[in-house]
C-alpha atoms as a PDB file:
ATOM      1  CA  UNK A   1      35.390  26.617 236.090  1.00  0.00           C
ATOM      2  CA  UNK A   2      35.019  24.660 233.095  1.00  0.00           C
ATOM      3  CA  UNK A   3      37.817  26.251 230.637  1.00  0.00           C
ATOM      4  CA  UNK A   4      40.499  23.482 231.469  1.00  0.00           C
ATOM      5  CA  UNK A   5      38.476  20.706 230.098  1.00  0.00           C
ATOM      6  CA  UNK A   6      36.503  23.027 226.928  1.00  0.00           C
ATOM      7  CA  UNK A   7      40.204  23.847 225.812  1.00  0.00           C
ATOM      8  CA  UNK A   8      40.828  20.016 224.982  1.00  0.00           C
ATOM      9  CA  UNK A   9      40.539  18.531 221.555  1.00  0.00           C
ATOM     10  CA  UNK A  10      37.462  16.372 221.384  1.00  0.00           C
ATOM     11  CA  UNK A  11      38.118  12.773 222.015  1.00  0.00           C
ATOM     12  CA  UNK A  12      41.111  13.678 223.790  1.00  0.00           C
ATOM     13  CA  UNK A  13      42.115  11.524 226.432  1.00  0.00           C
ATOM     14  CA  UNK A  14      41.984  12.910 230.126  1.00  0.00           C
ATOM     15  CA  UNK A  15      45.292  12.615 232.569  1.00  0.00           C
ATOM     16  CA  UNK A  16      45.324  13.941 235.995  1.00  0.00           C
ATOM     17  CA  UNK A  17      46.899  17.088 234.993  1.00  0.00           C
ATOM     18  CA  UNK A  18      43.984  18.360 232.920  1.00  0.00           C
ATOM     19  CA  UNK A  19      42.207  18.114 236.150  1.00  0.00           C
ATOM     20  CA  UNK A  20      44.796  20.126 238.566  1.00  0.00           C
ATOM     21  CA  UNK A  21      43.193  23.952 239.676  1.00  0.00           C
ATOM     22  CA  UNK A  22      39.603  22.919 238.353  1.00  0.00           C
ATOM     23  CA  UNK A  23      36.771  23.880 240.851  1.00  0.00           C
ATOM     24  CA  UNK A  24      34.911  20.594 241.941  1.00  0.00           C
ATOM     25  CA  UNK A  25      33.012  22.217 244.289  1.00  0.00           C
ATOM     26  CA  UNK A  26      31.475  24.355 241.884  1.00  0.00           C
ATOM     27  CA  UNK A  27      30.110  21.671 240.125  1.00  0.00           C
ATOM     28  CA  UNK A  28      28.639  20.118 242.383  1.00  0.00           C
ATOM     29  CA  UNK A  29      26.178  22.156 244.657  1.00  0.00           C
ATOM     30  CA  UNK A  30      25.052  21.244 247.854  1.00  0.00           C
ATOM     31  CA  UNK A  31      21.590  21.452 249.281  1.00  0.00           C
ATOM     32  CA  UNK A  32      21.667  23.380 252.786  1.00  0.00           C
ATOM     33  CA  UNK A  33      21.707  22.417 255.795  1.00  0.00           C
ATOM     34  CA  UNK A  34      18.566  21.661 258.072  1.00  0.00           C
ATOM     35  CA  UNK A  35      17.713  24.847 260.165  1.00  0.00           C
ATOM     36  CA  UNK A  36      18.767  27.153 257.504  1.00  0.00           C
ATOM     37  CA  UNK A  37      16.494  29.385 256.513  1.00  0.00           C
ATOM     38  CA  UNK A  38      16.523  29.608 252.192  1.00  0.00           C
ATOM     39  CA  UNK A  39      15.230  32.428 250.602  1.00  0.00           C
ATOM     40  CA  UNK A  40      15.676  31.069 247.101  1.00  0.00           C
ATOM     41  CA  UNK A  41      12.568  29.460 245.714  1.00  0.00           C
ATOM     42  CA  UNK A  42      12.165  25.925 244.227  1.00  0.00           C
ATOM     43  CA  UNK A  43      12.714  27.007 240.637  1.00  0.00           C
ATOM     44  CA  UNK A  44      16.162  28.661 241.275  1.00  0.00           C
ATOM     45  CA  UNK A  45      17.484  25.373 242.857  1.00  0.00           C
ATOM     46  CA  UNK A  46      15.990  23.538 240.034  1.00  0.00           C
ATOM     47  CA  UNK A  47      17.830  25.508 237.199  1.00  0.00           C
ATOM     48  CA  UNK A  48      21.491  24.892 238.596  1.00  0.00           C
ATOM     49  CA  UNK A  49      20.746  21.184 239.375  1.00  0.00           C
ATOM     50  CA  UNK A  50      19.231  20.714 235.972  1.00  0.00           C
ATOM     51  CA  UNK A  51      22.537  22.108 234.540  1.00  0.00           C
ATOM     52  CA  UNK A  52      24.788  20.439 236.413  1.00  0.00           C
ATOM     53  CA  UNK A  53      23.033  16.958 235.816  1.00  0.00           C
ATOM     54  CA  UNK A  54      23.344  17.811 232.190  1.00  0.00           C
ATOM     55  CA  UNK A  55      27.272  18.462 232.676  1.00  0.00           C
ATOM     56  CA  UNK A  56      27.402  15.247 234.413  1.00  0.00           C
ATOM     57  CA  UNK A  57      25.908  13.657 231.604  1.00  0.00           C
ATOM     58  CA  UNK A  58      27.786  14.827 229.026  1.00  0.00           C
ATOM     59  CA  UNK A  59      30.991  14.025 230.832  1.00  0.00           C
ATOM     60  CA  UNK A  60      29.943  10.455 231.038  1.00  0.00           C
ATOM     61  CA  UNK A  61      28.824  10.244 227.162  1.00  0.00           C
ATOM     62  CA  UNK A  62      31.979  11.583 226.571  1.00  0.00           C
ATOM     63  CA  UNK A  63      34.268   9.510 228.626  1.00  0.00           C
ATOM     64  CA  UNK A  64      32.040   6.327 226.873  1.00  0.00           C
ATOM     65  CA  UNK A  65      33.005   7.738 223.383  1.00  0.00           C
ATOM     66  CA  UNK A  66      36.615   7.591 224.292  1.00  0.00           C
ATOM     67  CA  UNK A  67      36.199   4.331 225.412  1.00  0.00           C
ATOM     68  CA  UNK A  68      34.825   3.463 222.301  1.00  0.00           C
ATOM     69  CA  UNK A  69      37.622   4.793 220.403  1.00  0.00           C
ATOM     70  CA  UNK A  70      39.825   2.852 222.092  1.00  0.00           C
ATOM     71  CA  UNK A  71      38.575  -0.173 221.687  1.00  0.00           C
ATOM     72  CA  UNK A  72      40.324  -2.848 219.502  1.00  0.00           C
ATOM     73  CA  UNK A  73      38.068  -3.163 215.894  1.00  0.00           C
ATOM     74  CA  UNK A  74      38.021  -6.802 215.948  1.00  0.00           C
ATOM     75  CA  UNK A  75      35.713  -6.324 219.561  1.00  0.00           C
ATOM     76  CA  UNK A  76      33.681  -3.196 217.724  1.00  0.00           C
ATOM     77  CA  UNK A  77      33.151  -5.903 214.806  1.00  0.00           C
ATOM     78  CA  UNK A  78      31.773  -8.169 217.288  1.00  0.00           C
ATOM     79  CA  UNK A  79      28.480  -6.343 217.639  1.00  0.00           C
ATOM     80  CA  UNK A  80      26.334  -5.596 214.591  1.00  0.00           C
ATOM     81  CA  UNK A  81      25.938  -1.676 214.269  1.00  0.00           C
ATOM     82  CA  UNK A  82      25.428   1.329 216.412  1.00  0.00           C
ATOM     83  CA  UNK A  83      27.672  -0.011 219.921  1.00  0.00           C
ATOM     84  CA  UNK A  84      25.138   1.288 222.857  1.00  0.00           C
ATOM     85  CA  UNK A  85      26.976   2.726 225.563  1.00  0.00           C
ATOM     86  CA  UNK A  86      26.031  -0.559 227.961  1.00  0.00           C
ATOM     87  CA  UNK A  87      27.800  -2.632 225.041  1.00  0.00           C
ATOM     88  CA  UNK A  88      30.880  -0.256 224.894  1.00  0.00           C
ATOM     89  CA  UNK A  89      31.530  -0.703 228.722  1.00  0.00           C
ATOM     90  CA  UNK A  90      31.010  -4.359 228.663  1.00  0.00           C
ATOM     91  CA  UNK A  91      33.672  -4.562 225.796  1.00  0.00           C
ATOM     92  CA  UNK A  92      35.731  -2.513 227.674  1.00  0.00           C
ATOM     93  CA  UNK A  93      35.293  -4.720 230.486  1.00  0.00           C
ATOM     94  CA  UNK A  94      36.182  -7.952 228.590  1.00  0.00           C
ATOM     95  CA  UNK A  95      38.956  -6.250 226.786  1.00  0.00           C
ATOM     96  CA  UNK A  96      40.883  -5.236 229.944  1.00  0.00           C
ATOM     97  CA  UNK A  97      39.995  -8.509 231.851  1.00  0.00           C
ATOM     98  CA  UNK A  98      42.330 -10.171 228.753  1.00  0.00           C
ATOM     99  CA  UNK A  99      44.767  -7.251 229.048  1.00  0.00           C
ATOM    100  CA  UNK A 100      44.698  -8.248 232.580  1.00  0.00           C
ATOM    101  CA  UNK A 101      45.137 -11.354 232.194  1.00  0.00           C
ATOM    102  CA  UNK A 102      47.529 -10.866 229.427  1.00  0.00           C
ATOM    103  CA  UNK A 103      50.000  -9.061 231.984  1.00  0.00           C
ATOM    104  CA  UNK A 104      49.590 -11.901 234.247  1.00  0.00           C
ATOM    105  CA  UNK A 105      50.732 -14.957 231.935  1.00  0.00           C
ATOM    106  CA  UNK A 106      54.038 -12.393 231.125  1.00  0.00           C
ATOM    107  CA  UNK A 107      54.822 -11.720 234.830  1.00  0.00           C
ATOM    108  CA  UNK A 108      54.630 -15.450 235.362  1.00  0.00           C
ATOM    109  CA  UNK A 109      57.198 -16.239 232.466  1.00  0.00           C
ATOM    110  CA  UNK A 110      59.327 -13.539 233.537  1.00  0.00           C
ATOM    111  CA  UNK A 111      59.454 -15.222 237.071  1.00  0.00           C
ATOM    112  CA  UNK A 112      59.961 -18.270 235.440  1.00  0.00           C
ATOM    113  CA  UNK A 113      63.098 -17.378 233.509  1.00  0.00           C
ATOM    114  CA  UNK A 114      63.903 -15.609 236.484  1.00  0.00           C
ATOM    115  CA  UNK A 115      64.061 -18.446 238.750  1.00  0.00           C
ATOM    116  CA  UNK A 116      65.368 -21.180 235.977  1.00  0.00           C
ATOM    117  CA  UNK A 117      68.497 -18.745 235.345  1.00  0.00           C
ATOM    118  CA  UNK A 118      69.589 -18.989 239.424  1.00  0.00           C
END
């Protein structure tokens, strides 16, 4: 289930292929439905959700401390020690906004030169 992703380096970036033949649905386990009678106990449920909460988790710590690493150092200088993971995705945030905008500005020159040629 999970050997596609443990197989990465750490820190490694994620593509779609790393993601093609894993088993989402075994990650992600669904309560039955009304009517159906359940012979397993509250405890049993409570082990496999506790799990897969904790695999959630850790994906989403680790997907923040890529984010992290990507981030310019002049924006990781910006805050004064230990970036909390709030601070790392409002960094982000601002840092693609100006990538966005960035993009933008370019396009807009390139019409420019575009239409000034003709």
């Amino acid at each position: 289930m999970d050997e596609g992703i443990s197989r990465l380096p750490e820190r490694q970036l994620l593509e779609h292929r790393d993601f093609i033949g894993l088993d989402y649905p075994a990650l992600y386990m669904c309560k039955p439905k009304r009517g159906v009678k359940r012979d397993d106990s509250k405890e049993t449920y409570k082990l496999p959700h506790r799990l897969i909460e904790k695999k959630r988790r850790d994906r989403i710590n680790e997907c923040i401390a890529q984010l992290k690493d990507l981030l310019p150092e002049h924006l990781k200088l910006t805050t004064l020690g230990h970036l909390e993971k709030a601070v790392v995705l409002e960094l982000t945030l601002k840092h693609l906004k100006a990538l966005t905008a960035l993009t933008e500005q370019q396009h807009q020159k390139i019409i420019a030169l575009q239409n000034g040629e003709r």
